[in-house]
Protein backbone atom coordinates (compact mmCIF):
# COMPACT_ATOMS: atom_id res chain seq x y z
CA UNK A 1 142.52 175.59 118.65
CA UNK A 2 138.69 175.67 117.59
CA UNK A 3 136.37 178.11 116.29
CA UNK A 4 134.46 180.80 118.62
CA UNK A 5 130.83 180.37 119.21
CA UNK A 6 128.80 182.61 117.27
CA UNK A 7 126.58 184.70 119.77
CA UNK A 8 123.16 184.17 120.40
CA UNK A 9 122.05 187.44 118.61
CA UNK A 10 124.70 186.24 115.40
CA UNK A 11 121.96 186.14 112.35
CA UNK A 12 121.53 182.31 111.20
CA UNK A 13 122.93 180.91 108.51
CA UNK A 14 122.15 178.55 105.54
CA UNK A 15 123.53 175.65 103.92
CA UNK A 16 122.25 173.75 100.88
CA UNK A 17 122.43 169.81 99.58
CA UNK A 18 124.54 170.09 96.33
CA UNK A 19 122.89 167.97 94.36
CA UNK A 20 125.80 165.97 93.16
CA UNK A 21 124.00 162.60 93.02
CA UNK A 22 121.38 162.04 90.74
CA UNK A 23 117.88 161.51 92.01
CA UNK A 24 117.72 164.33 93.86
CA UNK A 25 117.48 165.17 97.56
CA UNK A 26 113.87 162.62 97.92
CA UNK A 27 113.43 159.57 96.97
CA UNK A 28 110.23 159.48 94.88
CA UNK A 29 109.12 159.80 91.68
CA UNK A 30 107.60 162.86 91.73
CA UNK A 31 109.14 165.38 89.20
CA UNK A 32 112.44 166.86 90.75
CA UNK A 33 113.62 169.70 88.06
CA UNK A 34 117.25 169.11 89.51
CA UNK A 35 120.28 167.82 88.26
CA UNK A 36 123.29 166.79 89.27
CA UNK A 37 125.47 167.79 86.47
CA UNK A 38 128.26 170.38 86.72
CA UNK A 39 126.99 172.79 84.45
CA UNK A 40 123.77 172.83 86.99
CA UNK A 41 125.21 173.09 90.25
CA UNK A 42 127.65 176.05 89.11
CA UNK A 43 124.68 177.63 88.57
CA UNK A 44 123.15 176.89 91.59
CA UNK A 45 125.78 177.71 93.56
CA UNK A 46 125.88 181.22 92.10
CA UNK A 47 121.97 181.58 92.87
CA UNK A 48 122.51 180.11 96.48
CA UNK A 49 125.39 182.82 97.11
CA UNK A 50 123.26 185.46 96.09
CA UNK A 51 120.42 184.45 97.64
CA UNK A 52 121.48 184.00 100.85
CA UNK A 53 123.08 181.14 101.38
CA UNK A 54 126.51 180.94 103.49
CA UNK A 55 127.45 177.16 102.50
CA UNK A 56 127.17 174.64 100.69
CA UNK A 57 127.49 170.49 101.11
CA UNK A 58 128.36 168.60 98.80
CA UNK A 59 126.87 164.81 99.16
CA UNK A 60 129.80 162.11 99.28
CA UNK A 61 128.45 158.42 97.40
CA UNK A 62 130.86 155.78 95.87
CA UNK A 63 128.07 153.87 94.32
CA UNK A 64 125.02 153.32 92.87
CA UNK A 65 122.59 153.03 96.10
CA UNK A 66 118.87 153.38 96.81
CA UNK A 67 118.02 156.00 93.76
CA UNK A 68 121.20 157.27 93.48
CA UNK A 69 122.54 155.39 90.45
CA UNK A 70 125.38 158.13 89.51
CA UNK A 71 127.60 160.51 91.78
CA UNK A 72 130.22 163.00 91.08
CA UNK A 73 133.34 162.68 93.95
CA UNK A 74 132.64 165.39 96.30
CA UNK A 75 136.07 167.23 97.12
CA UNK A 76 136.39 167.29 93.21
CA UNK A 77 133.29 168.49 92.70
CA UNK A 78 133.67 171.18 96.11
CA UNK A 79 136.51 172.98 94.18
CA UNK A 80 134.73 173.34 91.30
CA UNK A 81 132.31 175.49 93.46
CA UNK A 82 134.84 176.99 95.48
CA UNK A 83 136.21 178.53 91.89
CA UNK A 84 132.82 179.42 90.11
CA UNK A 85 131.81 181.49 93.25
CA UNK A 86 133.01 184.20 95.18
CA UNK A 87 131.89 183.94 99.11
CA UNK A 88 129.89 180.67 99.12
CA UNK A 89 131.90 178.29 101.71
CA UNK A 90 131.68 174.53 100.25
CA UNK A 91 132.07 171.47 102.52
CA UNK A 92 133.12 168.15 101.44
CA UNK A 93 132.05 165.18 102.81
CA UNK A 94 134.62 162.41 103.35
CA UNK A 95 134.85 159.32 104.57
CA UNK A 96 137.60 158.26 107.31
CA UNK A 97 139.04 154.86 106.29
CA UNK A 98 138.39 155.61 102.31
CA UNK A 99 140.57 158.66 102.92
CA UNK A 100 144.53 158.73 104.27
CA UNK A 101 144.50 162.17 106.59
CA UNK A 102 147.32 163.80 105.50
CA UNK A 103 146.39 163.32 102.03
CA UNK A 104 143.31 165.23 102.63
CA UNK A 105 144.87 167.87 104.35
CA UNK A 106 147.48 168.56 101.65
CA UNK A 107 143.96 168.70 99.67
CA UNK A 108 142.34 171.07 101.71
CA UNK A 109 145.01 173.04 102.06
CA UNK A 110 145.58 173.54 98.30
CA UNK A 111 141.61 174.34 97.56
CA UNK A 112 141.40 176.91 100.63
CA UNK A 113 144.72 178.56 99.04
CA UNK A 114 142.51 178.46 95.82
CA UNK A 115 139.31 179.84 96.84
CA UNK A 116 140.58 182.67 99.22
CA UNK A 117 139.67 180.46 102.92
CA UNK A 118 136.07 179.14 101.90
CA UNK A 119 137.49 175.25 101.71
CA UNK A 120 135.43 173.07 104.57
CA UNK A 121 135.32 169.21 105.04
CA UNK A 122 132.03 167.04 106.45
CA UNK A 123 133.74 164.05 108.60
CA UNK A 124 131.30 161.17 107.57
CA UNK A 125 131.87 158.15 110.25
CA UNK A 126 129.81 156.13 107.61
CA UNK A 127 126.66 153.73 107.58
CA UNK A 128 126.78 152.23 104.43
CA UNK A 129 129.06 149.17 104.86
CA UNK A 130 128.87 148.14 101.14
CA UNK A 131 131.12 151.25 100.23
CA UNK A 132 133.58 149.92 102.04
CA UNK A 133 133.55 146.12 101.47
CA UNK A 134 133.28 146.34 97.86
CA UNK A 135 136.17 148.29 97.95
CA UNK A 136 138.31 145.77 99.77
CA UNK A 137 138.16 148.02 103.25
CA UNK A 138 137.21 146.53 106.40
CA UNK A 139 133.81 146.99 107.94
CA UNK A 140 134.60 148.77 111.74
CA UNK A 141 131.74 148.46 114.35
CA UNK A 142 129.45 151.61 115.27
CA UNK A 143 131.81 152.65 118.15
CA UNK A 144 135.30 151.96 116.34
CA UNK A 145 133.87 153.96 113.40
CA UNK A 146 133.22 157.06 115.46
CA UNK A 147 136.93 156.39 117.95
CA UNK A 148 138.30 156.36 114.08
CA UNK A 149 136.75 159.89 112.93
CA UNK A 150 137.70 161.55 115.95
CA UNK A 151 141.02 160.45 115.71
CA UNK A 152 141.25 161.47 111.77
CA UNK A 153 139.75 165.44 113.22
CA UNK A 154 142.68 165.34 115.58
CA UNK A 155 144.74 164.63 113.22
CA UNK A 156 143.69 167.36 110.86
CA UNK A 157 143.62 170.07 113.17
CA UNK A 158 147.37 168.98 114.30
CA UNK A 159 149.02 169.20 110.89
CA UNK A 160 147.25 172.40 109.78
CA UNK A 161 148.32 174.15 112.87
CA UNK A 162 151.43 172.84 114.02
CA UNK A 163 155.12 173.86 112.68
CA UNK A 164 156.33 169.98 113.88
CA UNK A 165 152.95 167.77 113.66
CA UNK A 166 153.17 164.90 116.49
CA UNK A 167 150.13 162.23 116.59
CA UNK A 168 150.43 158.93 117.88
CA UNK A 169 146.58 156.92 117.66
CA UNK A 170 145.28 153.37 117.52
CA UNK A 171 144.26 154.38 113.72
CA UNK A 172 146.70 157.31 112.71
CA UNK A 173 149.61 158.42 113.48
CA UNK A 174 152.04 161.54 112.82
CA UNK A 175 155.87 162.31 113.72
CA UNK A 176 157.64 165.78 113.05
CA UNK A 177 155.71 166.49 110.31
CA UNK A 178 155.53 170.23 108.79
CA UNK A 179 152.67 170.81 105.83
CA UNK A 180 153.35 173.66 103.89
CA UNK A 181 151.75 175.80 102.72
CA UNK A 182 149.51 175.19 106.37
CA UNK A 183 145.20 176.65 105.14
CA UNK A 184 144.11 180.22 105.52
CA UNK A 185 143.50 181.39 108.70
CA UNK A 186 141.43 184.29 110.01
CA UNK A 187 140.09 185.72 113.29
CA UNK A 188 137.83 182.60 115.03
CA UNK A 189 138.94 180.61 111.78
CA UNK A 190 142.31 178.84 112.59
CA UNK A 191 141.91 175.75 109.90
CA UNK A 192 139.22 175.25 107.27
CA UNK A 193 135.71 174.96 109.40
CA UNK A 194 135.36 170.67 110.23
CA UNK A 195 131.77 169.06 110.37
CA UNK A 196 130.38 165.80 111.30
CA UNK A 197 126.92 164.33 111.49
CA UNK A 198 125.09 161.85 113.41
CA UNK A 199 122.56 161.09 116.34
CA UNK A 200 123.96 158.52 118.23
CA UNK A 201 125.85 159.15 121.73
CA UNK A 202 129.17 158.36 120.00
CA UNK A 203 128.18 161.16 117.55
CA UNK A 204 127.39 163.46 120.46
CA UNK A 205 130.76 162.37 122.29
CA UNK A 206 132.85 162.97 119.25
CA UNK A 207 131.13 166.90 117.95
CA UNK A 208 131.06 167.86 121.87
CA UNK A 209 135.46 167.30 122.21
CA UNK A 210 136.47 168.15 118.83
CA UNK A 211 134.03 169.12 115.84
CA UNK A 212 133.62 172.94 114.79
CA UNK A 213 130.16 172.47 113.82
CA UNK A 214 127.50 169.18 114.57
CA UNK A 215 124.86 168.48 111.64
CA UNK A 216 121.69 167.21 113.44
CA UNK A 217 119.78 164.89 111.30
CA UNK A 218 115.89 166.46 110.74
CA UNK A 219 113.79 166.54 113.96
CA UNK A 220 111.15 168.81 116.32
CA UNK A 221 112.44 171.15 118.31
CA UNK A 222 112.36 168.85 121.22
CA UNK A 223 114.80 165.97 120.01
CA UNK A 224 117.12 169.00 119.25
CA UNK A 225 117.28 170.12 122.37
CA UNK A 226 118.19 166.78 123.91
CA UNK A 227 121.15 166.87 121.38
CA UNK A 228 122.77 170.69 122.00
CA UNK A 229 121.92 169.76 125.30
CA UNK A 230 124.30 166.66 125.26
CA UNK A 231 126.84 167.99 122.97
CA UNK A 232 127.38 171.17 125.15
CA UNK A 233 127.45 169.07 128.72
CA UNK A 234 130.21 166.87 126.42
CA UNK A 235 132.02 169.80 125.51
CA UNK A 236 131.82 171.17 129.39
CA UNK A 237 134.08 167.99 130.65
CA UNK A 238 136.67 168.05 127.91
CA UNK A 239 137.21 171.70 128.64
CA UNK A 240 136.33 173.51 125.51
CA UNK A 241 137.16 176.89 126.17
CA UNK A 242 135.34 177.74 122.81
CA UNK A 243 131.68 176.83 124.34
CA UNK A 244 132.23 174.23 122.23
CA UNK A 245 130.38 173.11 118.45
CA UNK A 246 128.13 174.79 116.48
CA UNK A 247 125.06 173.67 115.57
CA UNK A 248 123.47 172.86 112.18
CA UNK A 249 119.90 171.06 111.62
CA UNK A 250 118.75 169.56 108.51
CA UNK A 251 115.64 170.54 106.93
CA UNK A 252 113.52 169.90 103.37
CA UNK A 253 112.28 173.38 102.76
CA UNK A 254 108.65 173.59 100.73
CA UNK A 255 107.60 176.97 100.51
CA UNK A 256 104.46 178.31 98.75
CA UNK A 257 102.52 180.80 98.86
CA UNK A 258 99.65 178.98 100.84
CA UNK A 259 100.27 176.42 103.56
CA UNK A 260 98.00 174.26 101.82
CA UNK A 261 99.87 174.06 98.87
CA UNK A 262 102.84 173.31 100.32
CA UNK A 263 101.32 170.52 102.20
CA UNK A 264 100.31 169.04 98.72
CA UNK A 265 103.62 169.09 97.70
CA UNK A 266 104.78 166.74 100.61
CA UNK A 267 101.42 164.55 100.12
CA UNK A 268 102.08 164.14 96.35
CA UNK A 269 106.33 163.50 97.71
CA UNK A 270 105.18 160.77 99.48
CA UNK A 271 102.45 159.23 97.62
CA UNK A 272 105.01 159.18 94.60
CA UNK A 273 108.05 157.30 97.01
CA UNK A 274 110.27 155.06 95.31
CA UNK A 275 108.84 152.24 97.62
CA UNK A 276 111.71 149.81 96.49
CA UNK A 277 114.60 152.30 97.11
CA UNK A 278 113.06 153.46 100.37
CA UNK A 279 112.40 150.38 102.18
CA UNK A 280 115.97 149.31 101.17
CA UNK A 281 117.23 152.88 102.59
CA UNK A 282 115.97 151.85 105.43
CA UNK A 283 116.97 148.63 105.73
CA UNK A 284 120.75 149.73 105.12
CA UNK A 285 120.77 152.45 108.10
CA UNK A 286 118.50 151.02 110.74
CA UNK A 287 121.55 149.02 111.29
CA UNK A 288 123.31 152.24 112.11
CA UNK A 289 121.30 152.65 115.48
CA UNK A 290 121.22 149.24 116.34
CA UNK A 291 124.90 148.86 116.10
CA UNK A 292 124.88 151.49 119.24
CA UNK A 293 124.62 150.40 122.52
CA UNK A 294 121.89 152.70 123.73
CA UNK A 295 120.10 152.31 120.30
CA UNK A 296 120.33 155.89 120.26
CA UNK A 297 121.59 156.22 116.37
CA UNK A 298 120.44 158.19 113.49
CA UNK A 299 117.33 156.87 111.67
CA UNK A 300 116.09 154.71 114.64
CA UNK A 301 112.67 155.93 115.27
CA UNK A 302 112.25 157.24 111.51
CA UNK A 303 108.99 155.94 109.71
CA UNK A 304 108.59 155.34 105.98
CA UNK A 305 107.79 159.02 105.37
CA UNK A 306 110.46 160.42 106.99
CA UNK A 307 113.28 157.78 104.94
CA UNK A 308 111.66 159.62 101.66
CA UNK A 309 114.04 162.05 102.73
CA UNK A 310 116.85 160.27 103.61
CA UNK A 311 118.69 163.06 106.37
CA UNK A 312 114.71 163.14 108.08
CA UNK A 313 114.16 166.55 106.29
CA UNK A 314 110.50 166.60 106.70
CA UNK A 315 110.60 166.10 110.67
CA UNK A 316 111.57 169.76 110.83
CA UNK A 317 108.78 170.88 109.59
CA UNK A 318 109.81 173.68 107.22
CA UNK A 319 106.53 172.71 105.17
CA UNK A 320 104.33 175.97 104.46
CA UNK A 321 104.01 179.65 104.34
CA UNK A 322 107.23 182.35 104.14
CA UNK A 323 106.06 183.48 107.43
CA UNK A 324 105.12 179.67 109.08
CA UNK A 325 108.63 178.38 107.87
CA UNK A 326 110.37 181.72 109.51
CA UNK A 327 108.90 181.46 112.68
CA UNK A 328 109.38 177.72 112.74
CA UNK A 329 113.18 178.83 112.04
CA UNK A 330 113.47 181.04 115.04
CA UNK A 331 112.16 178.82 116.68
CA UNK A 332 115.08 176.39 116.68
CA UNK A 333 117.30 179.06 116.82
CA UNK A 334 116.32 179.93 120.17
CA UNK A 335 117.22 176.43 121.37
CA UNK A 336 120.76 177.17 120.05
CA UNK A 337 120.79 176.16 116.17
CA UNK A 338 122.96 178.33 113.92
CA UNK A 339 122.67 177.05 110.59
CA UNK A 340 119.76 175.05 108.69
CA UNK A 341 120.94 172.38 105.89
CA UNK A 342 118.15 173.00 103.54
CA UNK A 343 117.24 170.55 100.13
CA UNK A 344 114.64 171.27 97.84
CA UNK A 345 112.25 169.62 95.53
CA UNK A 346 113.17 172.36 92.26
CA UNK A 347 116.57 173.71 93.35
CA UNK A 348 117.08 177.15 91.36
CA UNK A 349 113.47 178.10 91.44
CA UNK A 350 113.40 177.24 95.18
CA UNK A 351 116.49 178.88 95.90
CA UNK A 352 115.20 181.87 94.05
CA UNK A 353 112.17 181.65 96.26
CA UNK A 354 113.85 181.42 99.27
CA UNK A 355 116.15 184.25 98.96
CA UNK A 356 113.05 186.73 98.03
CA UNK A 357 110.15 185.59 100.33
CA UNK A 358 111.73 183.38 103.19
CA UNK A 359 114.72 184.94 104.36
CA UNK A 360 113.65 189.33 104.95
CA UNK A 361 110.99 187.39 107.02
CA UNK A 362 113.58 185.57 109.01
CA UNK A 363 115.82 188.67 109.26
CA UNK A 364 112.86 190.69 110.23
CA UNK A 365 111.69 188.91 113.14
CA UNK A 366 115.89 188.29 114.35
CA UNK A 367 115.92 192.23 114.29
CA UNK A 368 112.74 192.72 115.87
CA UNK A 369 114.11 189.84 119.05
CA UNK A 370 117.19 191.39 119.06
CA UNK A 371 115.62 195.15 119.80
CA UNK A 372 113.56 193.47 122.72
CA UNK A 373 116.78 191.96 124.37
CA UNK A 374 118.59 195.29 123.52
């Protein structure tokens, strides 16, 4: 059982980076007044909630990589959230292979019990292969990675809804087993909500026959397109009845008050780029397309800019005015995106921002479609 597709009329939603790694959400030296400390995020997670924001993700890191030297665990760190806020829905990004299924589930379980059905979980297939090696875990090619994460969704959506849990994979396996207490569930929520990223075709494969919801790495409206567009025909053949995934994009919001201001900000981003961190960003993932067969993988066409952001952020091009990054927001909505996955240079001020000037623009012009089609 999956979650039903909100309608094309449903308003969109937003999702935030918790900054739980240091360095922030670009890699550059420019000034970032955000931290990832506790005592920070709680408080930006009560800002986001109020201003707007439906969910929150928290980052998952096991080491020190490309500028971000420190990192709190993130299903830790997610129920911290889940208990310092009220509606705000936090989703924890894991890592099949560092991560036994059923142990997770048991987690998830526990934390949705906690926080009232707000508990969520980001499948991350991986691309950094040091996290695993130095750990003593084997290294699986693009393809096995992706066979593995779709097998460790099955398996979570089998033990949280069934009374005598039977799996039998090439990576997991389950026999006659009954979690109790099994997560919340609600009307079009049967288990906590289940994410995954990525670009590639196995990505598309895997989101269109079993994901809830498919993060799109940053890009114009065209390259989305070509992904709904292959999700959904995925989704067609294995007979979703659900329509199937929803779809989030990510996005690095800079909003001021005059598009050329905002448009310093990026310049001044860039200009500032850890070079060193970047370049070896990039050297790390580009291995994560070329690993697919059809070179179709995340972070294959990016350029240095777009790694100073290192989810392609800026390719969206929410970079300007209230009103320019509303439109450009309804914009992708028409094409079938539900959610935007926003990071920001200065989190709480931004936030802030955001919540007063950006979104009654964006609800405005959703009201005013909706009375034309009405």
């Amino acid at each position: 059982m999956t979650l039903q597709p909100s309608a094309p009329q449903a308003p969109l939603r937003f999702a935030y980076w918790v900054p739980n790694v240091s360095g922030g959400l670009v890699v550059s030296k420019i000034e970032q007044r955000t931290d990832w400390g506790y005592e920070y995020n709680q408080k930006l997670a009560q800002l986001a909630e109020n201003n707007g924001f439906d969910y929150a993700l928290s980052q998952v890191r096991y080491m020190a990589s490309y500028g971000a030297a420190y990192q709190h665990e993130s299903t830790s760190f997610s129920l911290a959230l889940l208990l310092a806020t009220e509606r705000l829905k936090v989703i924890a990004a894991v890592h099949p292979g560092l991560w036994q299924p059923g142990v997770l589930a048991k987690f998830l379980a526990t934390a949705d019990h906690l926080s009232g059905g707000r508990a969520a979980v980001n499948v991350v297939s991986g691309w950094f292969k040091d996290e695993f090696t130095k750990l003593g875990e084997p290294w699986l090619e693009h393809g096995e990675r992706y066979r593995r994460a779709e097998e460790f969704i099955r398996y979570l959506k089998e033990i949280w809804t069934s009374q005598h849990a039977e799996l039998s994979g090439d990576f997991y396996r389950l026999h006659d087993f009954d979690l109790k207490p099994k997560p919340l569930a609600s009307e079009g929520r049967p288990h906590p909500e289940i994410f995954q990223g990525g670009n590639s075709t196995d990505a598309r494969g895997m989101a269109g026959r079993v994901s809830d919801w498919y993060f799109a790495n940053g890009n114009t409206p065209e390259g989305i397109a070509d992904q709904i567009r292959d999700v959904r025909d995925v989704a067609k053949v294995a007979g979703r009845t659900d329509g199937g995934p929803r779809f989030g994009v990510n996005g690095f919001l800079i909003a001021r008050d005059t598009e050329a201001e905002a448009r310093e900000v990026l310049r001044e981003i860039v200009a500032k780029a850890d070079r060193e961190a970047v370049e070896g960003f990039g050297a790390a993932v580009k291995q994560a397309g070329q690993a697919t067969g059809d070179k179709k993988g995340m972070w294959q066409d990016s350029e240095f800019a777009d790694l100073v952001q290192y989810n392609d952020g800026f390719r969206t091009g929410l970079i300007g005015t209230p009103e320019q990054i509303a439109t450009r927001m309804l914009e992708y909505k028409r094409l079938g995106v539900n959610l935007f996955l926003l990071g920001f240079l200065h989190y709480h001020e931004e936030v802030e921002y955001f919540g007063r000037e950006v979104l009654p623009i964006v609800r405005e012009l959703e009201a005013a479609e909706l009375a034309q089609i009405g």
